[in-house]
N, C-alpha and C. Protein backbone atom coordinates (compact mmCIF):
# COMPACT_ATOMS: atom_id res chain seq x y z
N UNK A 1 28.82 -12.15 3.90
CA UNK A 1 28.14 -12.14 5.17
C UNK A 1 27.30 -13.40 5.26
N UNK A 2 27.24 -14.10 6.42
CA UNK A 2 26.44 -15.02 6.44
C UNK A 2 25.18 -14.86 6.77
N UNK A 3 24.36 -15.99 6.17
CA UNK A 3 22.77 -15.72 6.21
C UNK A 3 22.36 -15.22 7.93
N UNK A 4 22.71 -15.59 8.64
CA UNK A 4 22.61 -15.53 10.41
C UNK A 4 23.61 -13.78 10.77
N UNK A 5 24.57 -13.81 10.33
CA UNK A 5 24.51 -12.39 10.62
C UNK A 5 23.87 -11.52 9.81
N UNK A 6 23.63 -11.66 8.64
CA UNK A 6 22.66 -10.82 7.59
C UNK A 6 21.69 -10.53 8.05
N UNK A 7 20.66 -11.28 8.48
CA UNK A 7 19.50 -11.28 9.10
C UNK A 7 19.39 -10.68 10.62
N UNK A 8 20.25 -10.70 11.47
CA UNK A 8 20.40 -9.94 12.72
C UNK A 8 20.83 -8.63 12.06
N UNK A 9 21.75 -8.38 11.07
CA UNK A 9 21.85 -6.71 10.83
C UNK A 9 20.43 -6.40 10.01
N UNK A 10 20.07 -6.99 9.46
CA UNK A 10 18.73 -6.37 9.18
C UNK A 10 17.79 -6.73 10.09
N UNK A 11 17.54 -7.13 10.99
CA UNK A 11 16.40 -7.14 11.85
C UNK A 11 16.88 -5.76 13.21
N UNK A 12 18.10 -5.44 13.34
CA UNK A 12 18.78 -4.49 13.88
C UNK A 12 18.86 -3.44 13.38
N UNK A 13 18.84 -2.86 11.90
CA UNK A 13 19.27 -1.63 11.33
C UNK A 13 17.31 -1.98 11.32
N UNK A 14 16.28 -2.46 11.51
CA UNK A 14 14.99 -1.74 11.17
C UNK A 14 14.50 -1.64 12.83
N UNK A 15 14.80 -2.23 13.82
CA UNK A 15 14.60 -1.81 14.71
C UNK A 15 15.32 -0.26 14.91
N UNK A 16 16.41 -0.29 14.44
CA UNK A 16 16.82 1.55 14.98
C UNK A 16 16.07 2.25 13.95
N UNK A 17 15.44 1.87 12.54
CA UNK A 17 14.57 2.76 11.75
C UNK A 17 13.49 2.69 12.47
N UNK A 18 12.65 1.89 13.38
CA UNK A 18 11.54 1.97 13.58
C UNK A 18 11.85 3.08 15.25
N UNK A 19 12.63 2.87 15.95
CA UNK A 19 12.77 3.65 16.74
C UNK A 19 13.29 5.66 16.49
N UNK A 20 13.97 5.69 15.66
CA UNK A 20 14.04 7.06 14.16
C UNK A 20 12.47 7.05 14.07
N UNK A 21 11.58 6.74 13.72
CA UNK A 21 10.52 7.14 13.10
C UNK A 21 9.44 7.51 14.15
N UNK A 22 9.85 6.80 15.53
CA UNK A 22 8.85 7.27 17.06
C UNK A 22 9.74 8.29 17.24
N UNK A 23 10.78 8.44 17.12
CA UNK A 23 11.42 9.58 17.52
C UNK A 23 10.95 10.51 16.76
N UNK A 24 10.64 10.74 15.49
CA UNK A 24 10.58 11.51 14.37
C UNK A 24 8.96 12.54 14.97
N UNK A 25 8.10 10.79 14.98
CA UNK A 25 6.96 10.94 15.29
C UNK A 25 6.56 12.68 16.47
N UNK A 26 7.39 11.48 17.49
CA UNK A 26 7.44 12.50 18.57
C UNK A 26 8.04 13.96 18.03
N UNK A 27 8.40 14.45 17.63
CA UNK A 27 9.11 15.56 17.47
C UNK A 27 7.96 16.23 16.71
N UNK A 28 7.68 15.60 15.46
CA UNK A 28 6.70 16.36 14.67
C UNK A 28 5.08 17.18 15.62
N UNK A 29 4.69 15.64 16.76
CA UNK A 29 3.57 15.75 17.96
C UNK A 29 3.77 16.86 18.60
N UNK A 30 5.16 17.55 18.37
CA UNK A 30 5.56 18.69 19.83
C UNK A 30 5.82 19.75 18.60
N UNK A 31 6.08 20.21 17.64
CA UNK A 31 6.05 20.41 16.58
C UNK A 31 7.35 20.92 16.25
N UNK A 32 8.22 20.65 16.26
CA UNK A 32 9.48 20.30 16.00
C UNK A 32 9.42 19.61 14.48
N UNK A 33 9.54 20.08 13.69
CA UNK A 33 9.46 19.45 11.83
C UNK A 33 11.20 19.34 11.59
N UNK A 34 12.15 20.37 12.28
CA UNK A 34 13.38 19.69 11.54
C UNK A 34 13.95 18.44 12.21
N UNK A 35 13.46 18.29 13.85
CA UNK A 35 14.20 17.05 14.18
C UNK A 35 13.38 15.83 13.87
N UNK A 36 11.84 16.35 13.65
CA UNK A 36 11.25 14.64 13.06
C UNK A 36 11.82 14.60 11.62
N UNK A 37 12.36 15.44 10.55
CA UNK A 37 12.88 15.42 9.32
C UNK A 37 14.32 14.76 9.35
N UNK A 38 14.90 15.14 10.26
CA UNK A 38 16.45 14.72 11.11
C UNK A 38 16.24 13.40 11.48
N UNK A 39 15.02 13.01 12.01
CA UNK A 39 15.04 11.42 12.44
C UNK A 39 14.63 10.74 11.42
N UNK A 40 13.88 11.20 10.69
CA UNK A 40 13.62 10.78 9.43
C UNK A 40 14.31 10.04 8.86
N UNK A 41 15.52 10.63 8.54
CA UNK A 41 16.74 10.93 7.15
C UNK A 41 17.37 9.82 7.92
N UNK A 42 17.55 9.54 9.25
CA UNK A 42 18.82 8.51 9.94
C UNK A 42 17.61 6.91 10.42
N UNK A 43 16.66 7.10 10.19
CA UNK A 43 15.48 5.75 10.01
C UNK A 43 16.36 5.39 8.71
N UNK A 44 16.35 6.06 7.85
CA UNK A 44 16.27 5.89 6.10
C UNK A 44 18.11 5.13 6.00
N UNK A 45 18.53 5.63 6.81
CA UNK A 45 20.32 5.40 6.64
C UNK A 45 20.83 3.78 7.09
N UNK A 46 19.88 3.67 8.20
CA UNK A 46 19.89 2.43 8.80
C UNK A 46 19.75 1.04 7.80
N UNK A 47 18.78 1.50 7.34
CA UNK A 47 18.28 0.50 6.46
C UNK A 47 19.21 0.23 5.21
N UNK A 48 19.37 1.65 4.52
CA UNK A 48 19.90 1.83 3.31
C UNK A 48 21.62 1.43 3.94
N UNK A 49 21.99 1.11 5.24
CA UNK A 49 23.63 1.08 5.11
C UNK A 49 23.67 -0.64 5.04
N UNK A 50 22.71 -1.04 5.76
CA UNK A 50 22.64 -2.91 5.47
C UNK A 50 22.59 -2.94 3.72
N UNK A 51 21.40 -2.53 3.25
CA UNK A 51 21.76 -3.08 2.14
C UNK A 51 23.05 -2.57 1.40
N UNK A 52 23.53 -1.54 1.26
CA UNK A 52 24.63 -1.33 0.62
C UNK A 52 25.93 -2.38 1.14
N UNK A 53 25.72 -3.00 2.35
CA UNK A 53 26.59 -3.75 2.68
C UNK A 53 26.73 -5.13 1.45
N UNK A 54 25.59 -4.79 0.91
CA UNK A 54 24.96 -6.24 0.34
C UNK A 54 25.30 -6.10 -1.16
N UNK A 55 25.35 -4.57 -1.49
CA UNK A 55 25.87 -4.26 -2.59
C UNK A 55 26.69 -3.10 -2.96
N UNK A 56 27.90 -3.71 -2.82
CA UNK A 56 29.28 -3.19 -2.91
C UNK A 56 29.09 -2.38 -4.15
N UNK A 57 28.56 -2.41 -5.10
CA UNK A 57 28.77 -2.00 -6.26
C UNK A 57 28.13 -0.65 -6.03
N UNK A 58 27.39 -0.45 -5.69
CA UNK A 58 26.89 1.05 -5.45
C UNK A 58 27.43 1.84 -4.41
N UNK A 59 28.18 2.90 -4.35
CA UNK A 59 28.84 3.82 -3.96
C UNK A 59 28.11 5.20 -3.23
N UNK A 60 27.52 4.76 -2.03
CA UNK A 60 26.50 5.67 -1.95
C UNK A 60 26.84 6.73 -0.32
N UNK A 61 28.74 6.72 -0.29
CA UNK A 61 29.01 7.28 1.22
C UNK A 61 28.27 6.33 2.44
N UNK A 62 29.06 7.06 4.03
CA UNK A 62 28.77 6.68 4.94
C UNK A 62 27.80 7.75 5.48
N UNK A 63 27.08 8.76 5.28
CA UNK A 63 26.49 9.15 6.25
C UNK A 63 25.29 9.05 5.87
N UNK A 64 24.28 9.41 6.48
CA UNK A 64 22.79 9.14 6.07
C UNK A 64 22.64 10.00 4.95
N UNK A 65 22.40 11.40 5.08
CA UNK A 65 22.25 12.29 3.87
C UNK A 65 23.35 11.56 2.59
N UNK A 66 24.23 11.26 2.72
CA UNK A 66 24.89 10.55 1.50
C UNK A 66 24.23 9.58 1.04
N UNK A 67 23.33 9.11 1.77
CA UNK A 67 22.54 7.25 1.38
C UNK A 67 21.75 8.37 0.47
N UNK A 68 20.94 9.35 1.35
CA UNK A 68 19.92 9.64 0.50
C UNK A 68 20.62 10.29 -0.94
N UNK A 69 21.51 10.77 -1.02
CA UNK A 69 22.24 11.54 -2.30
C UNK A 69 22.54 10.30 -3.37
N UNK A 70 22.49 9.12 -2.40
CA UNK A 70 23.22 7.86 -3.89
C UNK A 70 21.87 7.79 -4.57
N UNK A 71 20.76 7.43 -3.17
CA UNK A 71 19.52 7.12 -3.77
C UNK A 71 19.10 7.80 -5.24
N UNK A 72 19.16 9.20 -5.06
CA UNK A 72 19.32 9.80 -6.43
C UNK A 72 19.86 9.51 -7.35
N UNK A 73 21.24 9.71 -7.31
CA UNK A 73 21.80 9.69 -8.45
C UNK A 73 22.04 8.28 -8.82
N UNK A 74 21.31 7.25 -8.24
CA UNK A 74 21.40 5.31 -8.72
C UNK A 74 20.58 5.38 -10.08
N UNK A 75 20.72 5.29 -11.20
CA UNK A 75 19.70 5.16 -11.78
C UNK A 75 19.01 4.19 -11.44
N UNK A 76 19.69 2.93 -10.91
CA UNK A 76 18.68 1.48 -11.00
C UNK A 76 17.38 1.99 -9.76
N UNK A 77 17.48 2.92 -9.17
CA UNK A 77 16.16 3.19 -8.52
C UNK A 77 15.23 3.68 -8.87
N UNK A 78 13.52 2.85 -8.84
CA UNK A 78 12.75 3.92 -9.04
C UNK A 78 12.46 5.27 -8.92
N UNK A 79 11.63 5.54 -9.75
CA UNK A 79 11.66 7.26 -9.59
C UNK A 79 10.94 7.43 -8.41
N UNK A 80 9.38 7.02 -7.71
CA UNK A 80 9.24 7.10 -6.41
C UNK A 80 9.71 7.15 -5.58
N UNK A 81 10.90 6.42 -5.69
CA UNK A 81 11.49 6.41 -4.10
C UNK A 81 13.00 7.63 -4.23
N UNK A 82 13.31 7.58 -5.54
CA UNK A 82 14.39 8.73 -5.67
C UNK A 82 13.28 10.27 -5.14
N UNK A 83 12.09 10.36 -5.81
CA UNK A 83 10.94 11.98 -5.31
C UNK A 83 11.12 11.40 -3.75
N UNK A 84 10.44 10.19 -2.91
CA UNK A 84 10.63 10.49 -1.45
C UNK A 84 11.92 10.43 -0.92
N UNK A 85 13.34 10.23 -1.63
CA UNK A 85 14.70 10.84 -0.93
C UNK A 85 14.67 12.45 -1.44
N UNK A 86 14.04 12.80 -2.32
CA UNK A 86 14.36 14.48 -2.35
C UNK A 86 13.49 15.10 -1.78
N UNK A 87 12.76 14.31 -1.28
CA UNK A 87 12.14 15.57 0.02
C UNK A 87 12.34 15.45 0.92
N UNK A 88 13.45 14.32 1.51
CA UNK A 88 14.61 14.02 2.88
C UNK A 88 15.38 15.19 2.62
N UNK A 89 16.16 15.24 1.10
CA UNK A 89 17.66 16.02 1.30
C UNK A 89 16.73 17.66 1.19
N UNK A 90 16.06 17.67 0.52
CA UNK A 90 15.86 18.92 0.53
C UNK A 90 16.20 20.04 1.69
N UNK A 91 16.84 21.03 1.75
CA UNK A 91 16.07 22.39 2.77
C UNK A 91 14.92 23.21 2.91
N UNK A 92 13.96 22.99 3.68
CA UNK A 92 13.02 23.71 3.95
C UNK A 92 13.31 24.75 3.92
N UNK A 93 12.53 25.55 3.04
CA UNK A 93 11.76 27.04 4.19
C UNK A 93 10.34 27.20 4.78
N UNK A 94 10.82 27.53 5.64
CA UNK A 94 9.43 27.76 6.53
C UNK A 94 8.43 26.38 6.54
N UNK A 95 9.23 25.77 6.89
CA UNK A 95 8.80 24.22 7.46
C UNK A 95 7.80 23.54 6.11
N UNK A 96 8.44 24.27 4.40
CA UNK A 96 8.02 23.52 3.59
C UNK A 96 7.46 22.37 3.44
N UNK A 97 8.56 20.82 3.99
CA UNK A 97 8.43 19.83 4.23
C UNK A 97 8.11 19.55 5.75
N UNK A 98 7.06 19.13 6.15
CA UNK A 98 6.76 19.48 7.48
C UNK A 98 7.03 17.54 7.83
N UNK A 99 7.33 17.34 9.15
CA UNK A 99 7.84 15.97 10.46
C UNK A 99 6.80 15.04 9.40
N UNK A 100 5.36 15.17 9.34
CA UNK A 100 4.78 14.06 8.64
C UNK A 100 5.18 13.81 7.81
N UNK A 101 5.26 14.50 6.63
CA UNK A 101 5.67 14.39 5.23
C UNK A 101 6.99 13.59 5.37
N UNK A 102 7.73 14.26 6.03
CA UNK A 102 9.52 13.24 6.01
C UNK A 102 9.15 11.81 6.40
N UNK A 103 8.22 11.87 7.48
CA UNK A 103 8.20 10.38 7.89
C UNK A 103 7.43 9.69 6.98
N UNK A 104 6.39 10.08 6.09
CA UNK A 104 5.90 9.25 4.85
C UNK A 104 7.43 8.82 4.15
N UNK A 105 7.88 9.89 3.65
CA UNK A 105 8.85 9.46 2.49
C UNK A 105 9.72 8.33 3.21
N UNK A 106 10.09 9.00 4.50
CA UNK A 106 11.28 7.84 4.89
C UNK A 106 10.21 6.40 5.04
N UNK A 107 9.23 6.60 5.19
CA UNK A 107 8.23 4.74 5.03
C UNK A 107 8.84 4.29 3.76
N UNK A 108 8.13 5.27 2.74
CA UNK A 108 8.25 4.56 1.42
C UNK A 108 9.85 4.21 1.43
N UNK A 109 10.80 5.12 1.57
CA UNK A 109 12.18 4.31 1.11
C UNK A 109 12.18 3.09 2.07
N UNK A 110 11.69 3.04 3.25
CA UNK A 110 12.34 2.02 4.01
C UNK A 110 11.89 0.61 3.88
N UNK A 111 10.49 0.58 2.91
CA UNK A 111 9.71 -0.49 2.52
C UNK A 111 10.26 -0.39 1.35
N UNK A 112 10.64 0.01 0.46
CA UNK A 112 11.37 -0.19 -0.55
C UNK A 112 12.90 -1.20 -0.53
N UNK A 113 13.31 -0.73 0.40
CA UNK A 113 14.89 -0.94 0.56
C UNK A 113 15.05 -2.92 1.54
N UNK A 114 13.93 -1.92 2.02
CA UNK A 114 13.42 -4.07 3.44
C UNK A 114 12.98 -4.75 1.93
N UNK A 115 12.16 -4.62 1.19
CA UNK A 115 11.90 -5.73 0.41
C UNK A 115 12.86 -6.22 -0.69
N UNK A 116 14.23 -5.43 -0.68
CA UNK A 116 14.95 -5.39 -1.50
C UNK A 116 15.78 -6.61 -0.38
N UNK A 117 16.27 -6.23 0.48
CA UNK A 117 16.96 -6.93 1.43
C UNK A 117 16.36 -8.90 1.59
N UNK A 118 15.29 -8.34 1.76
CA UNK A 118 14.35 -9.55 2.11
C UNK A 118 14.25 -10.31 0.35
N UNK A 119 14.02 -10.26 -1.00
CA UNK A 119 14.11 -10.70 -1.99
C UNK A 119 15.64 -10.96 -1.99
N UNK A 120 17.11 -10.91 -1.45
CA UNK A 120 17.95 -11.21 -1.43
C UNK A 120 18.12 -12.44 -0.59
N UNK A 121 17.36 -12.99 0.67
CA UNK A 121 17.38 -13.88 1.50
C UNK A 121 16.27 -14.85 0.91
N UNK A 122 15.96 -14.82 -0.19
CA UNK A 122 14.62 -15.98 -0.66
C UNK A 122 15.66 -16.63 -1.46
């Protein structure tokens, strides 16, 4: 990929995470916890599908919940950010993981994953 389209898909896959996360926002404000958890998880996919573009070697599926399932099982990932993908995949009961909480975790992966992207373009 060239440096000029690299940089438009990542300045594009964090604009649709940052728009996922007002969405998220909103949902959690009206109190809706599974669709801000739902917007959550597809903020987190955006990000995580650029970089996997970047590295073929990790095998982590096409859908969002699959990004978050590689996240796990990668060893090369910290353990922080593997605990905030398991409280993406998780199932709630009774709104266990409540709209805020998802949207913390999906921050931390998504600042995780941008600085990973961004240390590839230096």
């Amino acid at each position: 990929m060239t440096d000029g389209l690299k940089i438009i898909k990542i300045e594009s896959a964090l604009a649709n995470a940052r728009k996922e996360l007002a969405n998220a926002k909103k949902a959690h404000d009206e109190g809706n916890h599974g669709k801000a958890r739902t917007c959550a998880r597809r903020a987190v996919g955006f990000v995580v599908g650029v970089w996997l573009e970047d590295n073929p070697d990790r095998i982590y599926g096409k859908s969002f919940m699959n990004h978050l399932r590689g996240i796990l099982a990668d060893e090369k990932i910290p353990d922080e950010i593997k605990e905030a993908a398991q409280e993406l995949v998780k199932r709630p009961q009774f709104d266990e993981i409540l709209g805020e909480e998802a949207i913390e975790s999906a921050n931390e992966i998504i600042d995780y994953f941008t600085k990973l992207l961004e240390a590839k373009d230096e």
